[in-house]
Each structure stands twice: as structure tokens, then as C-alpha cells.
PDB file of N, CA and C in Angstrom:
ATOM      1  N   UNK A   1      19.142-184.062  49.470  1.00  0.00           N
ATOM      2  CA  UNK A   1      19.537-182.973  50.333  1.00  0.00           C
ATOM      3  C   UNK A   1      21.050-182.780  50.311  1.00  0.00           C
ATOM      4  N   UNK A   2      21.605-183.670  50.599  1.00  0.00           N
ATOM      5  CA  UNK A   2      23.210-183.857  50.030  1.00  0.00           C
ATOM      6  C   UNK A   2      23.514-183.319  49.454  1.00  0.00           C
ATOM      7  N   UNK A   3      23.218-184.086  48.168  1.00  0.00           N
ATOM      8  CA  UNK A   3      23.680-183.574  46.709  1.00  0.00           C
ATOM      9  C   UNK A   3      23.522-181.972  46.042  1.00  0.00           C
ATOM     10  N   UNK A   4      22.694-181.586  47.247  1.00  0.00           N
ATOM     11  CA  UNK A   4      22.515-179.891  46.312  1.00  0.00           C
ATOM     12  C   UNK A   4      23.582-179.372  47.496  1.00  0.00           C
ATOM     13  N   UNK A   5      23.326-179.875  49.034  1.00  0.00           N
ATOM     14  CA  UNK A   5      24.566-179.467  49.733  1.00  0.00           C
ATOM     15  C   UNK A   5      26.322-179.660  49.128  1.00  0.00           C
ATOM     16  N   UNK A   6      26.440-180.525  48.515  1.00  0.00           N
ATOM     17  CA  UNK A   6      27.801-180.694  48.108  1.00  0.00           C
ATOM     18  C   UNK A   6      27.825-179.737  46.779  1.00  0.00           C
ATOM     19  N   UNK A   7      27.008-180.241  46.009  1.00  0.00           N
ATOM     20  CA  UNK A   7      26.957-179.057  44.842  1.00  0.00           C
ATOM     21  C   UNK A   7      27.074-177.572  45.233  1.00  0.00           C
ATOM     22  N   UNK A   8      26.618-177.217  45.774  1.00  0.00           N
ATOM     23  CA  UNK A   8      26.557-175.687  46.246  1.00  0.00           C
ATOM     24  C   UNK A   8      28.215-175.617  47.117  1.00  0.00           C
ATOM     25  N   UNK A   9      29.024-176.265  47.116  1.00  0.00           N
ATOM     26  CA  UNK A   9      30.053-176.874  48.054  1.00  0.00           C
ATOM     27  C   UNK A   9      31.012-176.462  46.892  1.00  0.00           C
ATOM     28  N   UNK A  10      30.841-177.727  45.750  1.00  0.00           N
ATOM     29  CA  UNK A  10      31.701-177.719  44.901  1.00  0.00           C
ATOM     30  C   UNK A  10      31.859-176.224  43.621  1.00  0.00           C
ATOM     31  N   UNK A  11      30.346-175.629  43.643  1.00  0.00           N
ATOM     32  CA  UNK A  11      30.693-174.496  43.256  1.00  0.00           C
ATOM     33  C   UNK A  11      31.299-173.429  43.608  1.00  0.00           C
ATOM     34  N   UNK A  12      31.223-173.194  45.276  1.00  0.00           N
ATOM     35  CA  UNK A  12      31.908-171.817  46.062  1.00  0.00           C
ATOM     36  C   UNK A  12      33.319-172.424  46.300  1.00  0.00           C
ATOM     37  N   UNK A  13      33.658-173.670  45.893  1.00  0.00           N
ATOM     38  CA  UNK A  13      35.384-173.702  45.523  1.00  0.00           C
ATOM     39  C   UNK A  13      35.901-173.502  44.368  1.00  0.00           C
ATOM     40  N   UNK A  14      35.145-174.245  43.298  1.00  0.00           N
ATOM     41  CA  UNK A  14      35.585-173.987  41.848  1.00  0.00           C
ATOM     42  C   UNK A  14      35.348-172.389  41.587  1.00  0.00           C
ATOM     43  N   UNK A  15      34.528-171.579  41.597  1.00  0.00           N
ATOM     44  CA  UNK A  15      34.504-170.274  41.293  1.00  0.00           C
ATOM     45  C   UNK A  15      35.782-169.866  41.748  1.00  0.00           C
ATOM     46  N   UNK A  16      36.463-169.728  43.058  1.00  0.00           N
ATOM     47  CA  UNK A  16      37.641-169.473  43.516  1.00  0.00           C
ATOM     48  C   UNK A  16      38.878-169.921  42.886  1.00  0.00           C
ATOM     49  N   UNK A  17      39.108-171.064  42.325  1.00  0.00           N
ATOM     50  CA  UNK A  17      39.962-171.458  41.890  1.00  0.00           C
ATOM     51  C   UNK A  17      40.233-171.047  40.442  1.00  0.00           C
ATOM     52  N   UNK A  18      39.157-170.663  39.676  1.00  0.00           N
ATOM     53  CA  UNK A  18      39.365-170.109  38.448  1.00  0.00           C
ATOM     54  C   UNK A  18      40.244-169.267  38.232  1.00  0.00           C
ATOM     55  N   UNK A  19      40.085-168.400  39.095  1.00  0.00           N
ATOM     56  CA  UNK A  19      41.113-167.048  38.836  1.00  0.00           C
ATOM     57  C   UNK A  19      42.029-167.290  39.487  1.00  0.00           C
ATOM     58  N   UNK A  20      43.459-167.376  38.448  1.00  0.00           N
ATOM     59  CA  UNK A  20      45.052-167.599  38.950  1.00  0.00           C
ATOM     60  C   UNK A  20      45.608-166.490  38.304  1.00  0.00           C
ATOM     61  N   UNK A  21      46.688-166.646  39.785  1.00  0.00           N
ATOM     62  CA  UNK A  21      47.609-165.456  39.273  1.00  0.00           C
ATOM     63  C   UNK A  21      48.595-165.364  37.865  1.00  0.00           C
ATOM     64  N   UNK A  22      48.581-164.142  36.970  1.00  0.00           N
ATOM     65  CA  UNK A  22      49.354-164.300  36.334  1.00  0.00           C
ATOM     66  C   UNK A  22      50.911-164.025  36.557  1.00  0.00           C
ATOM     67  N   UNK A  23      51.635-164.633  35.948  1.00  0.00           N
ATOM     68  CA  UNK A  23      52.993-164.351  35.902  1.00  0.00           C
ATOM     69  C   UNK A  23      53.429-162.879  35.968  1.00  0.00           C
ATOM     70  N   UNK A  24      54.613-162.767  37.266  1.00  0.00           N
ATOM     71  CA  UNK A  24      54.853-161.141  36.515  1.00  0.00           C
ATOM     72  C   UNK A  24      56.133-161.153  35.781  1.00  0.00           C
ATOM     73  N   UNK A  25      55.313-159.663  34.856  1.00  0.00           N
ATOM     74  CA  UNK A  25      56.321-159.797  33.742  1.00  0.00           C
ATOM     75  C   UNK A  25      58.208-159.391  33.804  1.00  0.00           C
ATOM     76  N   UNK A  26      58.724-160.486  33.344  1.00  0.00           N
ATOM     77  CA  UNK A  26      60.260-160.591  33.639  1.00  0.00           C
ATOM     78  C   UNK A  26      60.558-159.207  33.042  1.00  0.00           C
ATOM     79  N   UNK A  27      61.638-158.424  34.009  1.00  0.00           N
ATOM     80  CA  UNK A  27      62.372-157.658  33.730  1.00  0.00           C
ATOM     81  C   UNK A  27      63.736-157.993  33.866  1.00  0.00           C
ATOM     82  N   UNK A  28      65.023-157.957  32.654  1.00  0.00           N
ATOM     83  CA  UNK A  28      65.831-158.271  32.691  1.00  0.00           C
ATOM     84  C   UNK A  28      66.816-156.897  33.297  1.00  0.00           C
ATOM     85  N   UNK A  29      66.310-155.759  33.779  1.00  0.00           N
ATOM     86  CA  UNK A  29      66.933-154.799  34.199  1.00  0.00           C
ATOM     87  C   UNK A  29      67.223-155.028  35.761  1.00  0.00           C
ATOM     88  N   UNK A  30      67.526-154.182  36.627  1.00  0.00           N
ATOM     89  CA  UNK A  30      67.306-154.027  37.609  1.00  0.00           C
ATOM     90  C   UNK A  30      66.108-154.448  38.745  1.00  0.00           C
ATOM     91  N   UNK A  31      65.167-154.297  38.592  1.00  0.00           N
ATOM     92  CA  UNK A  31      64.007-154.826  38.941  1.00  0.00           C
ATOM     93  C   UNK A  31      64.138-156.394  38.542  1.00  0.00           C
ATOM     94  N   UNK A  32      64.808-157.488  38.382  1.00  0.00           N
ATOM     95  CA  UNK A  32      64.590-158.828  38.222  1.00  0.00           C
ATOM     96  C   UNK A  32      64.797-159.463  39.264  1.00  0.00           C
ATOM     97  N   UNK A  33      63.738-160.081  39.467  1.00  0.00           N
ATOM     98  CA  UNK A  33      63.822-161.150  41.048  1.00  0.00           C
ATOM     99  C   UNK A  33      63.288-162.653  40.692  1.00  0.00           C
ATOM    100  N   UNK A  34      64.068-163.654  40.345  1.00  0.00           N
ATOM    101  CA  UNK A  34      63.913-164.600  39.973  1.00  0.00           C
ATOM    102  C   UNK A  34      63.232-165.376  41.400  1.00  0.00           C
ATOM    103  N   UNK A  35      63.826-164.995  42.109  1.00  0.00           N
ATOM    104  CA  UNK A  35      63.208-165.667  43.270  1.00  0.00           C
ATOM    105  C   UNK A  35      61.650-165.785  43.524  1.00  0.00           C
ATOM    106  N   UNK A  36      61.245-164.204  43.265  1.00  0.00           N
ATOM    107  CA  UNK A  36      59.694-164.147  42.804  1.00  0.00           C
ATOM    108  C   UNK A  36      58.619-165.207  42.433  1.00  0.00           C
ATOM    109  N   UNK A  37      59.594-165.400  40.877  1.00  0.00           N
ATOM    110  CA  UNK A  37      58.694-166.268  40.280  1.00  0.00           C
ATOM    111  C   UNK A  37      58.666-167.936  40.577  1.00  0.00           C
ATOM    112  N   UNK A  38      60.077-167.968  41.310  1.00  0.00           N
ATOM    113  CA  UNK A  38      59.719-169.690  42.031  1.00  0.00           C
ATOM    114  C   UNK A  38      58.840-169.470  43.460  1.00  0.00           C
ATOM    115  N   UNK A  39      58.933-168.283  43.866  1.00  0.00           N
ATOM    116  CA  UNK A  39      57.753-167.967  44.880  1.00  0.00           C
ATOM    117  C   UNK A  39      56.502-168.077  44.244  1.00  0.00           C
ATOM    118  N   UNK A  40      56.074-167.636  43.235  1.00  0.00           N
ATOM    119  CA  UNK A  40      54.736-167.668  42.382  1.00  0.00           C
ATOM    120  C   UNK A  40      54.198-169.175  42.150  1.00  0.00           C
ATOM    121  N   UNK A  41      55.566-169.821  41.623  1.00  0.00           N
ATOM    122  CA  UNK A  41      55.334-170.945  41.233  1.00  0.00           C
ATOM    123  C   UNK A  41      54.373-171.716  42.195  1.00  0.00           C
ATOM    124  N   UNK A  42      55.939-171.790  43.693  1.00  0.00           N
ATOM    125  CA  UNK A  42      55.056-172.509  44.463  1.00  0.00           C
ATOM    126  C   UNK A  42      54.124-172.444  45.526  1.00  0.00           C
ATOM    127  N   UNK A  43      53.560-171.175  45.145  1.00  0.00           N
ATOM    128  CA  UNK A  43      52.296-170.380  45.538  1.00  0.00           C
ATOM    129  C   UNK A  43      51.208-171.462  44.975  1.00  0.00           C
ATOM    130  N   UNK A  44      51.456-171.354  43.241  1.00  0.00           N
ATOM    131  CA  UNK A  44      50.260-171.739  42.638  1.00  0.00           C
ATOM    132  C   UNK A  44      49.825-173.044  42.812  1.00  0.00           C
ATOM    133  N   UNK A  45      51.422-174.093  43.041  1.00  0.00           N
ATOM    134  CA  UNK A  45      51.411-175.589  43.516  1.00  0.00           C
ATOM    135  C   UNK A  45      50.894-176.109  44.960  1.00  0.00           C
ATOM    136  N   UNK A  46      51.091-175.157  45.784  1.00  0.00           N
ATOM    137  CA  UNK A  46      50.227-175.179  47.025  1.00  0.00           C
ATOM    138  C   UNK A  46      48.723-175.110  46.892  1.00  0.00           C
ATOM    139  N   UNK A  47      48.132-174.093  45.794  1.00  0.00           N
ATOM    140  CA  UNK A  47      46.785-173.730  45.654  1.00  0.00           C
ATOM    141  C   UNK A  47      46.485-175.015  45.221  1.00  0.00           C
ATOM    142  N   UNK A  48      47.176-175.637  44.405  1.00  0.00           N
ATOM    143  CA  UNK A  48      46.561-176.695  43.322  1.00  0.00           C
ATOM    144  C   UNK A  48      46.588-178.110  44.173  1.00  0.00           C
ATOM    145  N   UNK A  49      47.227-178.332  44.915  1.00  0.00           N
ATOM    146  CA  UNK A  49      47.192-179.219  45.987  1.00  0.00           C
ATOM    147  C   UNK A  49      46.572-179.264  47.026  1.00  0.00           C
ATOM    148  N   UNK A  50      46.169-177.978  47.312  1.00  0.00           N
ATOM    149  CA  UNK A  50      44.724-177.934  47.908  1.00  0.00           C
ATOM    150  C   UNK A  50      43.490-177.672  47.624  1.00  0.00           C
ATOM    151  N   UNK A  51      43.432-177.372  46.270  1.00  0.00           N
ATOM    152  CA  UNK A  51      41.923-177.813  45.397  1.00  0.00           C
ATOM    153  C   UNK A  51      41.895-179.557  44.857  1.00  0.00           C
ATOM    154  N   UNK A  52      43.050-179.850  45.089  1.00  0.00           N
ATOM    155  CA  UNK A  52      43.114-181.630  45.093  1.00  0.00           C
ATOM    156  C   UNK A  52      42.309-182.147  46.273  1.00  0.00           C
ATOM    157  N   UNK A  53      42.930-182.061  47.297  1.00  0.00           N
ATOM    158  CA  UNK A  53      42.089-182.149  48.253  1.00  0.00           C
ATOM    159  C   UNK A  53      41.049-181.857  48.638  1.00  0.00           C
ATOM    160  N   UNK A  54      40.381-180.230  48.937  1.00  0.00           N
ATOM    161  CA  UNK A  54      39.027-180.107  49.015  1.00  0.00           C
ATOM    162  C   UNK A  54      38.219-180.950  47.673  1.00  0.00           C
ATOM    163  N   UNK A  55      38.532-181.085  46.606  1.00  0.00           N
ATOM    164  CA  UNK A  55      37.737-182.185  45.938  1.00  0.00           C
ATOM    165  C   UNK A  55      37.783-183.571  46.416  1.00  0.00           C
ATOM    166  N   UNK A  56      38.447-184.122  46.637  1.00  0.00           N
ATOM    167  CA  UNK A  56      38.611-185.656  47.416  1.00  0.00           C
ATOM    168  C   UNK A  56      37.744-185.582  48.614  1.00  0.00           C
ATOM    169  N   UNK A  57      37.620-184.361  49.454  1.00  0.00           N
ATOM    170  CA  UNK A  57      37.116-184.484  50.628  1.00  0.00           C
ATOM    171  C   UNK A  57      35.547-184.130  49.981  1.00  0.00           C
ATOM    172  N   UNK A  58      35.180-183.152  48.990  1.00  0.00           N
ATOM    173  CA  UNK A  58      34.067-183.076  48.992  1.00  0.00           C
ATOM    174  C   UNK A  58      33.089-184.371  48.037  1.00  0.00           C
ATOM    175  N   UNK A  59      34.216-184.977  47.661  1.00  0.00           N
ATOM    176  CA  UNK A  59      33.228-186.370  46.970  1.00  0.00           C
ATOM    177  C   UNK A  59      33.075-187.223  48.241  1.00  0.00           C
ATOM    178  N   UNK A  60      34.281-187.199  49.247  1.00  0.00           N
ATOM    179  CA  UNK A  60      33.486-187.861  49.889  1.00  0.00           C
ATOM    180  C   UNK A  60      32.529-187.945  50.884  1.00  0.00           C
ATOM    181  N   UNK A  61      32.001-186.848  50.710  1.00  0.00           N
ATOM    182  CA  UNK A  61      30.962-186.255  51.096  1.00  0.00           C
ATOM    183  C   UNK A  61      30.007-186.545  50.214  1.00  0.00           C
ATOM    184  N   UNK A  62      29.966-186.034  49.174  1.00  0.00           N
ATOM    185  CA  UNK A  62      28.864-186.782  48.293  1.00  0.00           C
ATOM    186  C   UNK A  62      28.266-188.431  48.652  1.00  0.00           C
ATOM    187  N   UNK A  63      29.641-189.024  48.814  1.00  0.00           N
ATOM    188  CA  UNK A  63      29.508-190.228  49.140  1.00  0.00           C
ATOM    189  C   UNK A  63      28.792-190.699  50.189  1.00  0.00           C
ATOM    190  N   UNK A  64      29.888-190.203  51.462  1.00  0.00           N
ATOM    191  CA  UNK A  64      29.350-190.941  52.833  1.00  0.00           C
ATOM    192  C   UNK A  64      28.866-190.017  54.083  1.00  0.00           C
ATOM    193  N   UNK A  65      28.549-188.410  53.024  1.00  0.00           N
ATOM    194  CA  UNK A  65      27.806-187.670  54.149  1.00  0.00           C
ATOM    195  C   UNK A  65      29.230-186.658  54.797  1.00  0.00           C
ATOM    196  N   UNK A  66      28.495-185.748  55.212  1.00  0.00           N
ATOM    197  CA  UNK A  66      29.599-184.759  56.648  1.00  0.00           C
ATOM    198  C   UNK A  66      30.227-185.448  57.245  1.00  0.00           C
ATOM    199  N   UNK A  67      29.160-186.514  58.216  1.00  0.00           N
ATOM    200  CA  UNK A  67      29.434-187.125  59.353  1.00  0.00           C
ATOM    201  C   UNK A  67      30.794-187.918  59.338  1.00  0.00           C
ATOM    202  N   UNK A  68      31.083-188.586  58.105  1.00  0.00           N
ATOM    203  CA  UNK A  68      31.927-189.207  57.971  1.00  0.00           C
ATOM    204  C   UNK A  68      34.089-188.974  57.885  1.00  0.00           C
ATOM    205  N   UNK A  69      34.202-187.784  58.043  1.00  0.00           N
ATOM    206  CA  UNK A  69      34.961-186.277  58.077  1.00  0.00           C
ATOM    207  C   UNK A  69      35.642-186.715  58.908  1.00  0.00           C
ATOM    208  N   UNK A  70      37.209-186.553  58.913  1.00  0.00           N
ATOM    209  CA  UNK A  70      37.835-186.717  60.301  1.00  0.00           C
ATOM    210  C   UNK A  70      37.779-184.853  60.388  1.00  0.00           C
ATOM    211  N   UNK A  71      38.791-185.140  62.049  1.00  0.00           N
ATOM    212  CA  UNK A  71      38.993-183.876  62.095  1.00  0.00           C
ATOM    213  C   UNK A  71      39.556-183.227  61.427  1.00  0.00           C
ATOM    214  N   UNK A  72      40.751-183.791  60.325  1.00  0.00           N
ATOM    215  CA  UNK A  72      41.943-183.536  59.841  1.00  0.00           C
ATOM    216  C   UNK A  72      41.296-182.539  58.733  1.00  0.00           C
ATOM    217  N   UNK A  73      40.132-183.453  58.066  1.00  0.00           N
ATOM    218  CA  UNK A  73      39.146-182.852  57.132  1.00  0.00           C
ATOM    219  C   UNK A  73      38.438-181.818  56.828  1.00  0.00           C
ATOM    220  N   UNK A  74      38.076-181.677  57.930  1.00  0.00           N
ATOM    221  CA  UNK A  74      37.083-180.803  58.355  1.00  0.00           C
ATOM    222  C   UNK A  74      37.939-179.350  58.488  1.00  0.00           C
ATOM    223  N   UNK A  75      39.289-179.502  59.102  1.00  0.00           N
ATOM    224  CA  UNK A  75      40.117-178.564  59.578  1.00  0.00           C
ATOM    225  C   UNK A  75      40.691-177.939  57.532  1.00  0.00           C
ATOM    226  N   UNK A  76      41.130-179.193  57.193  1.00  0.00           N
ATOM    227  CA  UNK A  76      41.141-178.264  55.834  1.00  0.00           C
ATOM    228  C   UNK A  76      40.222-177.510  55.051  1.00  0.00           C
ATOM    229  N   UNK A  77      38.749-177.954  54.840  1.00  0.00           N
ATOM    230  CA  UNK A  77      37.610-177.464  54.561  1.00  0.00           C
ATOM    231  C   UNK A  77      37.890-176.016  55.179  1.00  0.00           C
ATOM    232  N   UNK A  78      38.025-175.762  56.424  1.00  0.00           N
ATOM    233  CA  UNK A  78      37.744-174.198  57.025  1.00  0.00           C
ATOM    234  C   UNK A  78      38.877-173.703  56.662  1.00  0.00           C
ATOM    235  N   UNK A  79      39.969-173.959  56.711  1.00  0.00           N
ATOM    236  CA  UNK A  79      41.550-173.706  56.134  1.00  0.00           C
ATOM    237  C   UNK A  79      40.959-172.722  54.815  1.00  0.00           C
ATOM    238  N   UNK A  80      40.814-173.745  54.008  1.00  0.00           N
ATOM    239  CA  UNK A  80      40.414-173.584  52.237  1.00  0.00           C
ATOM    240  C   UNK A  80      39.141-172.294  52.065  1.00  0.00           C
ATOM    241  N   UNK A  81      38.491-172.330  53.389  1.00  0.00           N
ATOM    242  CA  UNK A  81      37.030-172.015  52.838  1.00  0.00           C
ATOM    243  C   UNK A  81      38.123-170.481  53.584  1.00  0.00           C
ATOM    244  N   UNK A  82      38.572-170.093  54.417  1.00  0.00           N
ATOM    245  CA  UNK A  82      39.095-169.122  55.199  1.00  0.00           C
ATOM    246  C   UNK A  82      40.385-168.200  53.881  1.00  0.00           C
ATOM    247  N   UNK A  83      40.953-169.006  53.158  1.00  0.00           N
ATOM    248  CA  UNK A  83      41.937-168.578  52.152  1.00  0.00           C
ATOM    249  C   UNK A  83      40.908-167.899  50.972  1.00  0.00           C
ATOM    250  N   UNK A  84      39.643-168.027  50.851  1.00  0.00           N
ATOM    251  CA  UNK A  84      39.074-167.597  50.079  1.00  0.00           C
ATOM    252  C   UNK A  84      38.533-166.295  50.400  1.00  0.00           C
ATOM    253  N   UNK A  85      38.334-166.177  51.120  1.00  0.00           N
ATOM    254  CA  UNK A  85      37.721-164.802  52.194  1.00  0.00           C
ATOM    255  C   UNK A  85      38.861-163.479  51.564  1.00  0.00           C
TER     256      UNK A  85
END
């Protein structure tokens, strides 16, 4: 029962995470905002640090069940699951 619960878990995150933003394209004219792209950057390093996590949290779920979840956990799960919306 778990295991198709976490599976069905781990797919409606990975589908989401597939699609990343691409880079926008540098204009060396007027229009150049370097700032942008370290905004992009650490856009994408935030995303990726929190698909680190919802995986850690959802193995351990696989592992030791829901129940086992702090709050802290649980609060990122809805965080993550809410950024996808």
C-alpha cells in the first residue's frame, strides 16, 4: 500500500522537476542584466535543493511510513507540493 503511495509521490515530483528553465538569451546591448542570470541561477539552486529534499523525505517514507514525518517535513512536502500548483 505504501509503495504505490510513495511511487505515485515520487512521480507527481519528478514530472515537475523535469522542466527547467532555460537561460535567457544574453544581450550584450542595452537590454543586459547580468543580475538576471545570477537570479536564474539561484532560482534553479533553490529548486534543486528542494528536490534533494522532497526525495530524502519521500524515501523515508518508503521506509518508515507518513507517520514517521516531523512537522518540519511534512511542512516542506506542502511547501514543494504548493510551488508546483
Amino acid at each position: 500500500m505504501w509503495d504505490r503511495f510513495v511511487q505515485a509521490l515520487k512521480r507527481f515530483f519528478t514530472s515537475f522537476w523535469k522542466t527547467t528553465p532555460t537561460a535567457t538569451p544574453v544581450d550584450y546591448g542595452d537590454g543586459y542584466k547580468p543580475t538576471q542570470r545570477y537570479q536564474d541561477y539561484d532560482e534553479a539552486r533553490a529548486r534543486a535543493q528542494l528536490r534533494l529534499e522532497v526525495d530524502r523525505i519521500l524515501e523515508k517514507i518508503s521506509d518508515q511510513g507518513v507517520e514517521s514525518l516531523s512537522k518540519a517535513e511534512r511542512k516542506t512536502l506542502e511547501d514543494a507540493s504548493k510551488q508546483m500548483r
